[in-house]
PDB file of N, CA and C in Angstrom:
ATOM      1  N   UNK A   1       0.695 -42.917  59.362  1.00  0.00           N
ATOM      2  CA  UNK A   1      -0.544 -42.327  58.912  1.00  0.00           C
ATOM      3  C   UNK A   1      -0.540 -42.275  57.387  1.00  0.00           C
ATOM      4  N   UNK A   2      -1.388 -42.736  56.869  1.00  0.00           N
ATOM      5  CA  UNK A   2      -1.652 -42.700  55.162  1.00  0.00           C
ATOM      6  C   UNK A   2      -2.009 -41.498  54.765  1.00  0.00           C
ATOM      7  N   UNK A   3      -1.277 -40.996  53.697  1.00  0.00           N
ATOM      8  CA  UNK A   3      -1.601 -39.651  52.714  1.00  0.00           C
ATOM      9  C   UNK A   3      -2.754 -39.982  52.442  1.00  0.00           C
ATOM     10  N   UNK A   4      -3.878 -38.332  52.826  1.00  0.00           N
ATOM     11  CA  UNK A   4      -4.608 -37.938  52.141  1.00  0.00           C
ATOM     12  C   UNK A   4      -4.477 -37.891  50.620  1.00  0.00           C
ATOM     13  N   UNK A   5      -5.233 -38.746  49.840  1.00  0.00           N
ATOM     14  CA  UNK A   5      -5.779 -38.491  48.747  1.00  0.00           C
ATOM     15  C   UNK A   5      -6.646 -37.975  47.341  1.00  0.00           C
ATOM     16  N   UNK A   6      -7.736 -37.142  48.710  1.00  0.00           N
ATOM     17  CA  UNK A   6      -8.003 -36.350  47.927  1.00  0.00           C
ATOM     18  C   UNK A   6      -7.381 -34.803  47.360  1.00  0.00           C
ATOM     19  N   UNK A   7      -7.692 -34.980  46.100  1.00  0.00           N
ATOM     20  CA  UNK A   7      -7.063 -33.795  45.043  1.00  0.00           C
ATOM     21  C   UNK A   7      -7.199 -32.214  46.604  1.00  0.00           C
ATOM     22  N   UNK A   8      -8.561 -32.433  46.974  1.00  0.00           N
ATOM     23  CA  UNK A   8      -8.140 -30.500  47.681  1.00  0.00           C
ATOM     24  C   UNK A   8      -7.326 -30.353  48.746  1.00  0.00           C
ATOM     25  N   UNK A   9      -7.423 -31.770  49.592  1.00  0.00           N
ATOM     26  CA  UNK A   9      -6.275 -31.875  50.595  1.00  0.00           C
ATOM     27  C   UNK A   9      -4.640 -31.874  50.464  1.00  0.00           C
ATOM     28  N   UNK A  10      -4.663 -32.298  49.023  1.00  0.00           N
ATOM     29  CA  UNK A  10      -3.371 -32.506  48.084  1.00  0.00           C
ATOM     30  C   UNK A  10      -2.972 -30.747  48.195  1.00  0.00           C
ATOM     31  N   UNK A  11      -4.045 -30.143  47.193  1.00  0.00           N
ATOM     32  CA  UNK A  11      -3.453 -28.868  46.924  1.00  0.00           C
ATOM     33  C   UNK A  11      -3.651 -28.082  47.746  1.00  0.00           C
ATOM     34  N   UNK A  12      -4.030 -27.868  48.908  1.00  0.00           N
ATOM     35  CA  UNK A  12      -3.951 -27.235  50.132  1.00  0.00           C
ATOM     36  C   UNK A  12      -2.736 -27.614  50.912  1.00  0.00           C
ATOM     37  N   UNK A  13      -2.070 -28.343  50.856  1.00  0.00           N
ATOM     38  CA  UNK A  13      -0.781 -28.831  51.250  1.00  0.00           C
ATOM     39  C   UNK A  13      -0.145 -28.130  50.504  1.00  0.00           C
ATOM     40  N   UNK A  14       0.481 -28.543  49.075  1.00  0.00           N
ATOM     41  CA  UNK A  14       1.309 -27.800  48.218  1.00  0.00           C
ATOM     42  C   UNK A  14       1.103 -26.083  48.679  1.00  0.00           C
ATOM     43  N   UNK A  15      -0.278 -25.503  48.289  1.00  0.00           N
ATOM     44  CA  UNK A  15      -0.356 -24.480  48.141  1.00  0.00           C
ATOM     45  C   UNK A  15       0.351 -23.664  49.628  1.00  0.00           C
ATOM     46  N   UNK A  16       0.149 -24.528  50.959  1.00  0.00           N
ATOM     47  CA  UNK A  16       1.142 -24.021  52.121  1.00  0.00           C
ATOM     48  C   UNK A  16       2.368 -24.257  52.013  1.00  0.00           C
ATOM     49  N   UNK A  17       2.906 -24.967  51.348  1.00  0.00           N
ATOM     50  CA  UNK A  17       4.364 -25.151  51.068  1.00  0.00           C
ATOM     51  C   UNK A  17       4.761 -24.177  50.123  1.00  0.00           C
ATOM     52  N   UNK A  18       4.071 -23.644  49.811  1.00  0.00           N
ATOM     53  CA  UNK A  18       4.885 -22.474  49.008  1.00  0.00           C
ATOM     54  C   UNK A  18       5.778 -20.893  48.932  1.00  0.00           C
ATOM     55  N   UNK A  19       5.028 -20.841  50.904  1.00  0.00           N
ATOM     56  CA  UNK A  19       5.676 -19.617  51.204  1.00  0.00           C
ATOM     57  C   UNK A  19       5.161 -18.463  51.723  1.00  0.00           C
ATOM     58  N   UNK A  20       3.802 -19.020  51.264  1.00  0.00           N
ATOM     59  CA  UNK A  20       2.684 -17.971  51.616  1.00  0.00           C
ATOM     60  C   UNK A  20       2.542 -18.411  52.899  1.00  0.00           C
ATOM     61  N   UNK A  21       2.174 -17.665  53.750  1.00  0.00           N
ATOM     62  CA  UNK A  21       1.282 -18.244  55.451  1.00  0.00           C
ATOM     63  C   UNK A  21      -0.238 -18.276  55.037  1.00  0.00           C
ATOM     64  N   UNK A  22      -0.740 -18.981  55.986  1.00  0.00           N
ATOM     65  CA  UNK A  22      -1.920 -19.746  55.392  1.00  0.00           C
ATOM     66  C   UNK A  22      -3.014 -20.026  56.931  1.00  0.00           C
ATOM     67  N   UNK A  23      -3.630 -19.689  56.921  1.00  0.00           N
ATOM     68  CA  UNK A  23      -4.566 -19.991  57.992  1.00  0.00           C
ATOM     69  C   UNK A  23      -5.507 -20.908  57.689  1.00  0.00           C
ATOM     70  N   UNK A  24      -5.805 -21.613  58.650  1.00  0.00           N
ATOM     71  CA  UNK A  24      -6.856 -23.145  58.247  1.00  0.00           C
ATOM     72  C   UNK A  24      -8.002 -23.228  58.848  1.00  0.00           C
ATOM     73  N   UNK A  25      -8.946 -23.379  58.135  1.00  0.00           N
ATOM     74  CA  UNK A  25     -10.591 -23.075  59.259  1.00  0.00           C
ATOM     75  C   UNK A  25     -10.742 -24.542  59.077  1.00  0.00           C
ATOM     76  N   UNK A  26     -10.937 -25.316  59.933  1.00  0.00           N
ATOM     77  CA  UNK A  26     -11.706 -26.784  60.146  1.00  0.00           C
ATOM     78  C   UNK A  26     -13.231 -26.579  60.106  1.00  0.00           C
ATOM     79  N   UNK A  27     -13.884 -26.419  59.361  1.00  0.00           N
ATOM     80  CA  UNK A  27     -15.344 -26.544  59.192  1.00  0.00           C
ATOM     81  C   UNK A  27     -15.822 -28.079  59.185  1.00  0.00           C
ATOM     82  N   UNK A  28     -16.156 -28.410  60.275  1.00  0.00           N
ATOM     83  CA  UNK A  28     -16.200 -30.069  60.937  1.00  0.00           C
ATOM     84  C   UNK A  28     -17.667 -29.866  60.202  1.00  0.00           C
ATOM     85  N   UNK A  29     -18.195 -29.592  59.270  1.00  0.00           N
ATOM     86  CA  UNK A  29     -19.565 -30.194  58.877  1.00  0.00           C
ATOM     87  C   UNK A  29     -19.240 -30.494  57.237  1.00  0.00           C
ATOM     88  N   UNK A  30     -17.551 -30.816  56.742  1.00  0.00           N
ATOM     89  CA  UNK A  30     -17.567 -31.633  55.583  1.00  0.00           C
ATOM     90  C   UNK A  30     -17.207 -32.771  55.704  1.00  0.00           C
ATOM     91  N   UNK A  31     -17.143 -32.827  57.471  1.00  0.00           N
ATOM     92  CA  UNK A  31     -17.053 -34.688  57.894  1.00  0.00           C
ATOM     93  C   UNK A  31     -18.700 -35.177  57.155  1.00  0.00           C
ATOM     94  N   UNK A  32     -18.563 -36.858  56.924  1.00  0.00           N
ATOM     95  CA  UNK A  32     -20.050 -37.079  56.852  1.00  0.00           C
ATOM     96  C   UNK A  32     -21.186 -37.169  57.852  1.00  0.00           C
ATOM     97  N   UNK A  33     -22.473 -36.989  57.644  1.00  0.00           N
ATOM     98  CA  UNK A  33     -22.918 -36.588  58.611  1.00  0.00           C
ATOM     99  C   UNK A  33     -23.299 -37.758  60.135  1.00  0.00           C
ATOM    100  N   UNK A  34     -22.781 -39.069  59.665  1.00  0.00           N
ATOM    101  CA  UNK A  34     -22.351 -40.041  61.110  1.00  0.00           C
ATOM    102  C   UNK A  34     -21.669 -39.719  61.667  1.00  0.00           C
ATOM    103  N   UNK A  35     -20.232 -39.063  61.491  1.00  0.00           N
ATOM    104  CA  UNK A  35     -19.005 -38.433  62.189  1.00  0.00           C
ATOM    105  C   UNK A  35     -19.222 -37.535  62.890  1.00  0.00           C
ATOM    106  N   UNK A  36     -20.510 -36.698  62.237  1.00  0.00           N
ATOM    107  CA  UNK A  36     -20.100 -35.081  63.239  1.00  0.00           C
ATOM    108  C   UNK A  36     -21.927 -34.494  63.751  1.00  0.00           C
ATOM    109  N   UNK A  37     -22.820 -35.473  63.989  1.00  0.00           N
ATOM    110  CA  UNK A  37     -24.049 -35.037  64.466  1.00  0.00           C
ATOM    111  C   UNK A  37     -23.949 -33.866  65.102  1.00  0.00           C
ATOM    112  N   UNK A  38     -23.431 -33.516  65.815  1.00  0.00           N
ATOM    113  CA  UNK A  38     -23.391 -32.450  66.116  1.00  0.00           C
ATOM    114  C   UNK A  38     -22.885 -30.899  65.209  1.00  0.00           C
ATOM    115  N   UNK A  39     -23.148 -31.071  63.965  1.00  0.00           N
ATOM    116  CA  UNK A  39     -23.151 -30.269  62.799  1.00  0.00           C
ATOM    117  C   UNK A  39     -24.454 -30.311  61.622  1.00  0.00           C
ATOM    118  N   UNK A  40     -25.124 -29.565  62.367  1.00  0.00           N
ATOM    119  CA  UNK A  40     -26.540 -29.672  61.734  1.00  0.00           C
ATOM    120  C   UNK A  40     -26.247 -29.436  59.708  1.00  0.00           C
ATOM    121  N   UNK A  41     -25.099 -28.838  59.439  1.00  0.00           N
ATOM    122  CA  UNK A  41     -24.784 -28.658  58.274  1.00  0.00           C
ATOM    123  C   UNK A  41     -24.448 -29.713  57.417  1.00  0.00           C
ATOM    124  N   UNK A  42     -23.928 -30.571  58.246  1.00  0.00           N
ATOM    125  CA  UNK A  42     -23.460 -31.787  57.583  1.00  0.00           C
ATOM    126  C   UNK A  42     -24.749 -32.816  57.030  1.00  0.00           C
ATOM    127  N   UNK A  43     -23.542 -33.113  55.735  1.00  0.00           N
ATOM    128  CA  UNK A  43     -24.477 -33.920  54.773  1.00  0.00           C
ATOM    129  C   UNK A  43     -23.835 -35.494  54.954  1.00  0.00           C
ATOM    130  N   UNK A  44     -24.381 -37.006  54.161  1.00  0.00           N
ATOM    131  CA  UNK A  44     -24.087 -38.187  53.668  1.00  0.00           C
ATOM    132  C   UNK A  44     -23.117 -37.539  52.710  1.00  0.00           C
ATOM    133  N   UNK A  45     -21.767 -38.413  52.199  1.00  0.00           N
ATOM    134  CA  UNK A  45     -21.091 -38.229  51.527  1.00  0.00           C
ATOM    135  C   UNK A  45     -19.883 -37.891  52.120  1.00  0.00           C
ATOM    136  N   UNK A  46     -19.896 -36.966  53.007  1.00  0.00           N
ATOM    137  CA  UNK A  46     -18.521 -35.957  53.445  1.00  0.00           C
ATOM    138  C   UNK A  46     -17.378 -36.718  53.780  1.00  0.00           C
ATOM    139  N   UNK A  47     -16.306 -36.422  54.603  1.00  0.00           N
ATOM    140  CA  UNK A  47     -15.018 -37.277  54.236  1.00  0.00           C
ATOM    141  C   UNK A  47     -15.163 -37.958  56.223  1.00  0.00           C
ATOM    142  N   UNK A  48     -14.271 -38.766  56.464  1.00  0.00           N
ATOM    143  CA  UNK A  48     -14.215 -39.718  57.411  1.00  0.00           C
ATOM    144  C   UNK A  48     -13.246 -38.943  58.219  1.00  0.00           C
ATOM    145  N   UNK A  49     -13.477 -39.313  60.299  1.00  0.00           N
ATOM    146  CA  UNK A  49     -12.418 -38.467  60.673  1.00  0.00           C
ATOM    147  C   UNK A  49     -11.034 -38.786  60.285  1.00  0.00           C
ATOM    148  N   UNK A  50     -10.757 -40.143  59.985  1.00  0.00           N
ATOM    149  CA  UNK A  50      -9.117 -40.304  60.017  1.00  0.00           C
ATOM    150  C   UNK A  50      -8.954 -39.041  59.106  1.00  0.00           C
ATOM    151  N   UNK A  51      -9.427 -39.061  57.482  1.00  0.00           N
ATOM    152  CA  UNK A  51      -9.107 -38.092  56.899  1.00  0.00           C
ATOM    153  C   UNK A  51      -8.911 -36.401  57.343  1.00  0.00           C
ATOM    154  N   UNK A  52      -9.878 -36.311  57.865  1.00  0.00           N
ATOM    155  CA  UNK A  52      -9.842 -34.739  58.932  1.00  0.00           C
ATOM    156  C   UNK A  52      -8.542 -35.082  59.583  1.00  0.00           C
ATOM    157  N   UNK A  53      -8.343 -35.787  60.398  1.00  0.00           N
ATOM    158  CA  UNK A  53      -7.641 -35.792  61.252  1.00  0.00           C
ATOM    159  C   UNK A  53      -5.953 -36.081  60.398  1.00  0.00           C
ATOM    160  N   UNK A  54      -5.932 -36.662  59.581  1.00  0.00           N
ATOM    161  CA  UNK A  54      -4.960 -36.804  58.695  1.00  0.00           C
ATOM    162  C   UNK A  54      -4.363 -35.251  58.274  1.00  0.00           C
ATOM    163  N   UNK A  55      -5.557 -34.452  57.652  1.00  0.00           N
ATOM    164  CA  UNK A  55      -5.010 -33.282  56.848  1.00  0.00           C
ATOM    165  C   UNK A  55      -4.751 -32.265  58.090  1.00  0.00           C
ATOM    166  N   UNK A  56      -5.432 -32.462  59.487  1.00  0.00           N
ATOM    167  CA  UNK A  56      -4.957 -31.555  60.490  1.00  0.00           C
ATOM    168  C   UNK A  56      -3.700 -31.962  60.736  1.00  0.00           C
ATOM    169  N   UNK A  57      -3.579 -33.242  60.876  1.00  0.00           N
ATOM    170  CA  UNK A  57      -1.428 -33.157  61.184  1.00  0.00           C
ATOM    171  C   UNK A  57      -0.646 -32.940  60.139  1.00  0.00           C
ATOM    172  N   UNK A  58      -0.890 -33.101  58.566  1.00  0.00           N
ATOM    173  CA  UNK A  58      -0.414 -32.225  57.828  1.00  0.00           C
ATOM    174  C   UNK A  58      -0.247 -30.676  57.925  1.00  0.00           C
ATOM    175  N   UNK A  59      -1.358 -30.212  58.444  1.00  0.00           N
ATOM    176  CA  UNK A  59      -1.814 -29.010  57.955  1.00  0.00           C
ATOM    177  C   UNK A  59      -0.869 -28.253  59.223  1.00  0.00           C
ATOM    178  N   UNK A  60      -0.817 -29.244  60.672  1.00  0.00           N
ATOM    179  CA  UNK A  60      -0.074 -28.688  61.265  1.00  0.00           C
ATOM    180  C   UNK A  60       1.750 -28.557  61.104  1.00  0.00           C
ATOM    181  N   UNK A  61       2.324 -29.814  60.411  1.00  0.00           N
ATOM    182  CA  UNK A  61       3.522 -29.563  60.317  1.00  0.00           C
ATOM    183  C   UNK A  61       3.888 -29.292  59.436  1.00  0.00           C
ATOM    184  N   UNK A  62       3.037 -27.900  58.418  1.00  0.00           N
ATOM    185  CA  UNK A  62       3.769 -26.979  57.225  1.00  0.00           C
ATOM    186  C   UNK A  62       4.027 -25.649  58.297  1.00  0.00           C
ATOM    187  N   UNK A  63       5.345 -25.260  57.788  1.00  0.00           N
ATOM    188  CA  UNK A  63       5.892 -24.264  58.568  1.00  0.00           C
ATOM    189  C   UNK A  63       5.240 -23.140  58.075  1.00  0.00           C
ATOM    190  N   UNK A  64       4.685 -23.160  56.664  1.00  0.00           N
ATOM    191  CA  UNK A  64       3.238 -21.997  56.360  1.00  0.00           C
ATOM    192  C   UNK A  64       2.004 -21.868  56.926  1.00  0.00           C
ATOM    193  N   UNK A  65       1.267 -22.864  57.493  1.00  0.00           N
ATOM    194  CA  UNK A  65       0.378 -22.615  58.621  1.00  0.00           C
ATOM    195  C   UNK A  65       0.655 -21.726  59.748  1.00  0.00           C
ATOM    196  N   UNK A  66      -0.185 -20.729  60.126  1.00  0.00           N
ATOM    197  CA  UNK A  66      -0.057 -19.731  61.409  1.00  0.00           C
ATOM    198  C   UNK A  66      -1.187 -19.491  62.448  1.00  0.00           C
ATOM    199  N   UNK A  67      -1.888 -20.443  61.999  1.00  0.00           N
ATOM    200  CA  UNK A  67      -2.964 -20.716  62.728  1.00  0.00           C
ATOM    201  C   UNK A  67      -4.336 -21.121  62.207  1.00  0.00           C
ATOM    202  N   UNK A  68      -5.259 -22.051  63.326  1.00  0.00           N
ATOM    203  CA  UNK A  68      -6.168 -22.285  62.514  1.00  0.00           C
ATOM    204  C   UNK A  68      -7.309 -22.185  63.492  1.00  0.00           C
ATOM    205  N   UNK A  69      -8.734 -22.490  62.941  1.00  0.00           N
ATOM    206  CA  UNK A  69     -10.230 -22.732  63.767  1.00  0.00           C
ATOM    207  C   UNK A  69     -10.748 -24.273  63.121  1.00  0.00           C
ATOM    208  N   UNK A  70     -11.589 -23.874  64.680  1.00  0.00           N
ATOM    209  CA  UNK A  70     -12.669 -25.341  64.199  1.00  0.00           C
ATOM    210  C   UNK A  70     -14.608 -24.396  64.326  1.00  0.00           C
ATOM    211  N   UNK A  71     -14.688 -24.514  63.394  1.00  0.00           N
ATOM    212  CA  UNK A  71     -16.001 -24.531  63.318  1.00  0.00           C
ATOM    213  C   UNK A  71     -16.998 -24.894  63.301  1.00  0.00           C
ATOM    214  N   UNK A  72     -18.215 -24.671  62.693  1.00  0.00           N
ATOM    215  CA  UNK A  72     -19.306 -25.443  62.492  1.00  0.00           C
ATOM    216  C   UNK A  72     -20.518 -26.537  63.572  1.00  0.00           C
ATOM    217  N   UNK A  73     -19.879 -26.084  64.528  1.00  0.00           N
ATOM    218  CA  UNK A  73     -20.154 -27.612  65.682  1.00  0.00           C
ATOM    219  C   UNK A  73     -21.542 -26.733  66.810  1.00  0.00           C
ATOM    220  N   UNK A  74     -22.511 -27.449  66.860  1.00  0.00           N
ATOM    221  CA  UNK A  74     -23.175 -27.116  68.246  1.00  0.00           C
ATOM    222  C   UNK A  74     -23.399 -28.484  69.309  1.00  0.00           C
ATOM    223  N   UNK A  75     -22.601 -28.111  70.136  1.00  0.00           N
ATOM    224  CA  UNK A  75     -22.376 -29.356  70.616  1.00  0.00           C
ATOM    225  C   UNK A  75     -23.409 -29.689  71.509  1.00  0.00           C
ATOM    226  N   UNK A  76     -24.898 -28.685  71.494  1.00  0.00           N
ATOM    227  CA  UNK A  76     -25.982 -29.299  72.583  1.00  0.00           C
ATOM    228  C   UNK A  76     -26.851 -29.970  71.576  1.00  0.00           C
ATOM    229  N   UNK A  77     -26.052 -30.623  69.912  1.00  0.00           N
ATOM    230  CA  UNK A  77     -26.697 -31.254  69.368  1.00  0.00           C
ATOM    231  C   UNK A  77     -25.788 -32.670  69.321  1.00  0.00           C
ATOM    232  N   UNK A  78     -24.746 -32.613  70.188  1.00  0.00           N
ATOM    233  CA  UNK A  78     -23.950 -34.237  69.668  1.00  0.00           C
ATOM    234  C   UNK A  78     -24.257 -35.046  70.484  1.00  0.00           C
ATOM    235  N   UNK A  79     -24.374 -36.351  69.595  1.00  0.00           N
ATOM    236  CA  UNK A  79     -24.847 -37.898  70.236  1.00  0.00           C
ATOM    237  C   UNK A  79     -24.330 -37.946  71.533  1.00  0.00           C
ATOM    238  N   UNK A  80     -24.670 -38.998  72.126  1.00  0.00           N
ATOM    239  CA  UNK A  80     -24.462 -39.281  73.790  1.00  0.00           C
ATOM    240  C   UNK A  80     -23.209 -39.563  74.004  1.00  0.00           C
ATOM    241  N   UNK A  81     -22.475 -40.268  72.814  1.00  0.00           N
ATOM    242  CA  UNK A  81     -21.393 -40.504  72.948  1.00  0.00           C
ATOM    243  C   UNK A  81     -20.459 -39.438  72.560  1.00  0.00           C
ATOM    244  N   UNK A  82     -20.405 -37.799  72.555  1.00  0.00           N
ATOM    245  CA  UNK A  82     -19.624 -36.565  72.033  1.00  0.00           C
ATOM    246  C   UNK A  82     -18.971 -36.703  71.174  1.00  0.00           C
ATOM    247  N   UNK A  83     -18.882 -37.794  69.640  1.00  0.00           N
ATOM    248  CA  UNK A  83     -18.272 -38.032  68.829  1.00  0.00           C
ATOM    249  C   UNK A  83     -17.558 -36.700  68.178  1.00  0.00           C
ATOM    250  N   UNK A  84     -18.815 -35.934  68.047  1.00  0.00           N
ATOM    251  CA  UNK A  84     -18.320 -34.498  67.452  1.00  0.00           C
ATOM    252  C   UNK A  84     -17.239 -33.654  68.220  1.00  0.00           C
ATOM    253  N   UNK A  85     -17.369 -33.632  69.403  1.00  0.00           N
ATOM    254  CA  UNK A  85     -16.602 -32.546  70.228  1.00  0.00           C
ATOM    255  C   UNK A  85     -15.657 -33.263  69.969  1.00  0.00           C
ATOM    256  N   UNK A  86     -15.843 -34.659  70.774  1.00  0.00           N
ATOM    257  CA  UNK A  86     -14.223 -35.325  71.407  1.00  0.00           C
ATOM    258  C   UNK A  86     -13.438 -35.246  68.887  1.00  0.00           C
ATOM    259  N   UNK A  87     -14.205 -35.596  68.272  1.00  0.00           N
ATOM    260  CA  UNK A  87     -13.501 -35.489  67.105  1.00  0.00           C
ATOM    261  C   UNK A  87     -12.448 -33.833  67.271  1.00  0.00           C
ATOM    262  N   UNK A  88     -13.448 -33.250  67.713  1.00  0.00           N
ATOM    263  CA  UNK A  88     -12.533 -31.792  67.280  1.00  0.00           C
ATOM    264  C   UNK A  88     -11.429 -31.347  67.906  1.00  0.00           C
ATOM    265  N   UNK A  89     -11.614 -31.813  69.432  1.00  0.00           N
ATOM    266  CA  UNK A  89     -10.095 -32.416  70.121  1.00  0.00           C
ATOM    267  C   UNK A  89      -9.127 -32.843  70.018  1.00  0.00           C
ATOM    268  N   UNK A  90      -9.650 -34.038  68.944  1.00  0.00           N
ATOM    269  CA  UNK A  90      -8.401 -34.878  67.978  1.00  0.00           C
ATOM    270  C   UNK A  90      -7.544 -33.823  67.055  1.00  0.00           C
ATOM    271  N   UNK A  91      -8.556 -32.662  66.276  1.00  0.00           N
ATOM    272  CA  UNK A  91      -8.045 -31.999  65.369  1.00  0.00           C
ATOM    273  C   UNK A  91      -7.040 -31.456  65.828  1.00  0.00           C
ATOM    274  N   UNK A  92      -7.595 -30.990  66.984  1.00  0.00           N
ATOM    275  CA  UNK A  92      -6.548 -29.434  67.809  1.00  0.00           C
ATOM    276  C   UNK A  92      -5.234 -30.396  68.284  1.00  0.00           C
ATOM    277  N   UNK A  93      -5.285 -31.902  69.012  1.00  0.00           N
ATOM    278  CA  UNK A  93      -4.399 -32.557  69.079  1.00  0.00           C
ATOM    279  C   UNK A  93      -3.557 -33.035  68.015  1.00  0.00           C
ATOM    280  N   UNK A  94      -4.297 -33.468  66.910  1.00  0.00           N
ATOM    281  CA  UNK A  94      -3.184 -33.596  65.323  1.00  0.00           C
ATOM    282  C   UNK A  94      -2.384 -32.458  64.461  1.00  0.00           C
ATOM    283  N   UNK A  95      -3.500 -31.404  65.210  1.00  0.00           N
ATOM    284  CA  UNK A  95      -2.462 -30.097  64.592  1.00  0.00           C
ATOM    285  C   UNK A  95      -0.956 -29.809  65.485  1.00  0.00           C
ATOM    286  N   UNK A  96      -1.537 -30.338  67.081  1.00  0.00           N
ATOM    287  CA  UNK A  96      -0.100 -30.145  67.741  1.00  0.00           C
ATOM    288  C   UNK A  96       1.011 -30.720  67.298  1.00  0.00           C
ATOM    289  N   UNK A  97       0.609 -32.120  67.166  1.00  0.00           N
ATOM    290  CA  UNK A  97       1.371 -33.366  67.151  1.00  0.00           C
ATOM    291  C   UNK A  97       2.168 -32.782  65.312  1.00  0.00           C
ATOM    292  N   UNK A  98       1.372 -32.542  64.480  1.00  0.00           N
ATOM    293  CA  UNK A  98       2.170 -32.342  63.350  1.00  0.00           C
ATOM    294  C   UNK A  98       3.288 -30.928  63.193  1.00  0.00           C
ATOM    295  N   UNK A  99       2.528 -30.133  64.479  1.00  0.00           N
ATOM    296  CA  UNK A  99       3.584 -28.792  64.970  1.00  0.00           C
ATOM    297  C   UNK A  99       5.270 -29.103  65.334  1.00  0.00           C
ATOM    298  N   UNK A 100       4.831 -30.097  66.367  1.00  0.00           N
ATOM    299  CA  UNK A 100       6.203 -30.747  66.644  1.00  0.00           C
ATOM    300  C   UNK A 100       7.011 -31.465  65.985  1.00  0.00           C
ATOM    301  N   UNK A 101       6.583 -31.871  64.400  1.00  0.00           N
ATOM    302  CA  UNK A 101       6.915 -32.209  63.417  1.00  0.00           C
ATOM    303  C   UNK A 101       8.312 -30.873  62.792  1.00  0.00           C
ATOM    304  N   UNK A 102       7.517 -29.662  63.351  1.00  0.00           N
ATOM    305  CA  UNK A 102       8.610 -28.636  62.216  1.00  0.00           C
ATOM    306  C   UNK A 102       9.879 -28.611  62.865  1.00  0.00           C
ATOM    307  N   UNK A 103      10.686 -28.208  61.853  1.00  0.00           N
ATOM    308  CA  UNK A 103      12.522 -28.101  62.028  1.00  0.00           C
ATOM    309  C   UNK A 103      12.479 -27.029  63.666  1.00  0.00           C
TER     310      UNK A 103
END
């Protein structure tokens, strides 16, 4: 999986590595708004799921994470194909998968 590159995903990493515990809200409407129709909040521009899904298995295998949410989603608004839900599935699954990552 390729490092996230952007600068806030960067320092949201560091900043859990530091010691502090850290709780993580997934607000699925700074995906862009093709990714997550089912987030009436969401705008053009926002970031792609690999990336979401990237910083959730990070986000899951810092031993400073203690838990997190997914937000933002009404799912009696997602396309036919549940891109949005089944995306947020992935999250809760990349956070596992990077859980089993810790010592």
């Amino acid at each position: 999986m390729a490092f996230i590159t952007r600068p806030v995903a960067t320092n949201a990493v560091a900043a859990s590595n530091s010691g502090d515990k850290v709780f993580v809200d997934f607000d699925m409407d700074v995906c862009d708004r093709s990714v997550v129709p089912a987030c009436p909040a969401a705008a053009p521009g926002g970031i792609g799921a690999d990336e979401l899904r990237q910083f959730a298995f990070l986000a899951g295998s810092s031993p400073s994470v203690i838990g997190a949410d997914i937000t933002e989603i009404d799912a009696t608004k997602d396309s036919a194909d549940e891109r949005t839900v089944r995306l947020a599935a992935l999250v809760v699954l990349e956070m596992a998968a990077g859980f089993s990552t810790r010592p």
